[in-house]
Every structure is written in structure tokens, then in C-alpha cells.
N, C-alpha and C. Protein backbone atom coordinates (compact mmCIF):
# COMPACT_ATOMS: atom_id res chain seq x y z
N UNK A 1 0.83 -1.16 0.00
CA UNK A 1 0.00 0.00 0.00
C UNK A 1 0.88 1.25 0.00
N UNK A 2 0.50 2.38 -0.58
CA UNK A 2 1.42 3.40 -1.08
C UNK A 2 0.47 4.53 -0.04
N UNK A 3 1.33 4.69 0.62
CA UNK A 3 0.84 6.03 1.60
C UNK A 3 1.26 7.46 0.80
N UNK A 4 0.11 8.07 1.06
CA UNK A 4 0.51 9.79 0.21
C UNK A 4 1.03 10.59 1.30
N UNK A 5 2.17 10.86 1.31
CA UNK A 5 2.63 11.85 2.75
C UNK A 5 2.60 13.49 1.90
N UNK A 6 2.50 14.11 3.15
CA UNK A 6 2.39 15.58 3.00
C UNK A 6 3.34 16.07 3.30
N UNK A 7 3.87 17.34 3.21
CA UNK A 7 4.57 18.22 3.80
C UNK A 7 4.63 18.77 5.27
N UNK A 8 5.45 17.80 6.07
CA UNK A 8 5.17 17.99 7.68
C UNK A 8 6.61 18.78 8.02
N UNK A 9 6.24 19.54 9.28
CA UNK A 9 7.35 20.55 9.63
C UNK A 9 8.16 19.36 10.74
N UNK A 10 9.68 19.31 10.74
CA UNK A 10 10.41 18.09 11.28
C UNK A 10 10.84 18.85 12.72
N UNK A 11 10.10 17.85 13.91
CA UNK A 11 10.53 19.22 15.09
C UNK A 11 12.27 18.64 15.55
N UNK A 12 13.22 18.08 14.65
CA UNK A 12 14.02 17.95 14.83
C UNK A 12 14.80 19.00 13.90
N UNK A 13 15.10 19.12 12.80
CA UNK A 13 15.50 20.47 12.25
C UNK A 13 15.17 21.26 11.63
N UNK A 14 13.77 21.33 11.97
CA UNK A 14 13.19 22.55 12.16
C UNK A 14 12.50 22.81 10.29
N UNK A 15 12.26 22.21 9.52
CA UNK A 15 12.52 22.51 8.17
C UNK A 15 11.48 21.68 7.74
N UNK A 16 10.88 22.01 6.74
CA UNK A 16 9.32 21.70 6.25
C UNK A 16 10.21 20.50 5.22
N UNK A 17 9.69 19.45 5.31
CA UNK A 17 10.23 18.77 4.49
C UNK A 17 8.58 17.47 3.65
N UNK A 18 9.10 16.18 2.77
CA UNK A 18 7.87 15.18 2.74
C UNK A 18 8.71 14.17 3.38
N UNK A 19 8.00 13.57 4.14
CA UNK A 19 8.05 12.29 4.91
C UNK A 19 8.26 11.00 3.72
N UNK A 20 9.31 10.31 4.43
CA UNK A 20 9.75 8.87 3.68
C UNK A 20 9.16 7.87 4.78
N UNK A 21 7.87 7.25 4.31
CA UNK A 21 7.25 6.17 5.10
C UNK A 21 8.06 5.28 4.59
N UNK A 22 8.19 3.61 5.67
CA UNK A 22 9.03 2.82 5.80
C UNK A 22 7.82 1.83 6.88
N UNK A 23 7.41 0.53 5.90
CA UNK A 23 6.59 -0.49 6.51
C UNK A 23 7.73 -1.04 7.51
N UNK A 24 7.64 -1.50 8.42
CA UNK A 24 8.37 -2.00 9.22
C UNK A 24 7.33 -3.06 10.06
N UNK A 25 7.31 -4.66 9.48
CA UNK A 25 6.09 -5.37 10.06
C UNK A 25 4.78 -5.25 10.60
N UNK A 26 3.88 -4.47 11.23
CA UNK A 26 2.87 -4.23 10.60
C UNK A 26 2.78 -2.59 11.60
N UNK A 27 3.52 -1.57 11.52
CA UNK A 27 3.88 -0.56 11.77
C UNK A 27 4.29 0.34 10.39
N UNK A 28 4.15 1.65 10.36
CA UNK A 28 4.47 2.26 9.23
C UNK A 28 5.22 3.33 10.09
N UNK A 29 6.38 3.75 9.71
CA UNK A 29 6.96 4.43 10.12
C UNK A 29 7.53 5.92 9.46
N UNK A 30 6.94 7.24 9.55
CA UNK A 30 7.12 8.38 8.54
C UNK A 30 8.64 9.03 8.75
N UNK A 31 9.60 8.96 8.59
CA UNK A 31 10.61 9.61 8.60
C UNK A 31 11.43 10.63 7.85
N UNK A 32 12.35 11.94 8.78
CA UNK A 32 12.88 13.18 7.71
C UNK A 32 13.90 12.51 6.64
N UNK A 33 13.85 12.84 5.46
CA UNK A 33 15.06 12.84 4.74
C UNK A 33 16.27 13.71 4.78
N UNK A 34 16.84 14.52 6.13
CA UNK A 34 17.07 15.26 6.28
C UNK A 34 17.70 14.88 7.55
N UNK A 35 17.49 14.59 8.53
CA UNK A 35 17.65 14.16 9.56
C UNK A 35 17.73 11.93 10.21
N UNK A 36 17.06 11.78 9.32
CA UNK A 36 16.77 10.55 9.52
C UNK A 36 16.13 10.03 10.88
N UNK A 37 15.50 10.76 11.43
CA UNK A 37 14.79 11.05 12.67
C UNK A 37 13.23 10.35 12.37
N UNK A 38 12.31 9.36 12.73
CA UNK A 38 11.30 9.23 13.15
C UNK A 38 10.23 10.49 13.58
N UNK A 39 9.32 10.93 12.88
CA UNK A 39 8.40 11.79 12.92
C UNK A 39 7.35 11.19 13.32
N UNK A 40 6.51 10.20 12.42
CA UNK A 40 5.32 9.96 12.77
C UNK A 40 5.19 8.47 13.34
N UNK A 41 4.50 7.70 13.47
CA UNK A 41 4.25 6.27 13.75
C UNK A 41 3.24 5.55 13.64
N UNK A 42 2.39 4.88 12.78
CA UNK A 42 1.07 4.51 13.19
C UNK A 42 0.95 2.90 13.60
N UNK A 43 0.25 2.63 14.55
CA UNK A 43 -0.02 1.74 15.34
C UNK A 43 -0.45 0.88 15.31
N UNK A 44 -1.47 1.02 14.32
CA UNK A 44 -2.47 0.07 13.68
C UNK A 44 -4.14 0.68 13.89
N UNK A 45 -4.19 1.88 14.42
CA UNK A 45 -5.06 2.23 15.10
C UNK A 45 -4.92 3.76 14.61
N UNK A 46 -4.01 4.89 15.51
CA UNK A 46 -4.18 5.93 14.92
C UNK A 46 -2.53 6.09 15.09
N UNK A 47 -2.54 7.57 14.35
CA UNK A 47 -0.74 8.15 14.15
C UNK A 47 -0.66 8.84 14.97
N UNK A 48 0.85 8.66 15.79
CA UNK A 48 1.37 8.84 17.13
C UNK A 48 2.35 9.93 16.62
N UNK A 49 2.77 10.90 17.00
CA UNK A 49 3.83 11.94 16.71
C UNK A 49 4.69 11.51 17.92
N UNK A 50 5.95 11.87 17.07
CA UNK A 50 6.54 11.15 18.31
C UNK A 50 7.69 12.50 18.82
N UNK A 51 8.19 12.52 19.82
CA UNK A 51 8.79 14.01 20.27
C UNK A 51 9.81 13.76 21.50
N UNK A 52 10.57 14.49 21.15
CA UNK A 52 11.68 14.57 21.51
C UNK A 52 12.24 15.35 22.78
């Protein structure tokens, strides 16, 4: 399944970037291309922001 990511602001450096989702067993994981930092997470349920 092909997730459409948006333009999310990365509260790690600070910089509007698009998210590189990454299935990781039955977790999807949104991450900066920029940082390589974990942004989003979804659960199976709903998306978790995750913070630092």
C-alpha cells in the first residue's frame, strides 16, 4: 500500500520537508530525509507523533 505523505514541519530540524514512510512489520513508520529522525508512527489504530 502506497501512503501519500504531505509536507510535515520536522521538530528535529526545524525545516518543512515530505516524509519517507518505511513499513516495518505491521507498523508504518514516517521519517525526515534530512535528519533521519522518526516523525510519525502509526499503530495500527491511529498516528502517534513522536517528540523529543
Amino acid at each position: 500500500m502506497r501512503i501519500n505523505t504531505k509536507k510535515i514541519l520536522c521538530p528535529n530540524c526545524q525545516k518543512l520537508v515530505i516524509g519517507n514512510p518505511q513499513s516495518v512489520e505491521s507498523t508504518i513508520k514516517v521519517s525526515c530525509p534530512i535528519c533521519k529522525e522518526v516523525i510519525w508512527l502509526w499503530d495500527g489504530i491511529k498516528w502517534l507523533q513522536i517528540r523529543k
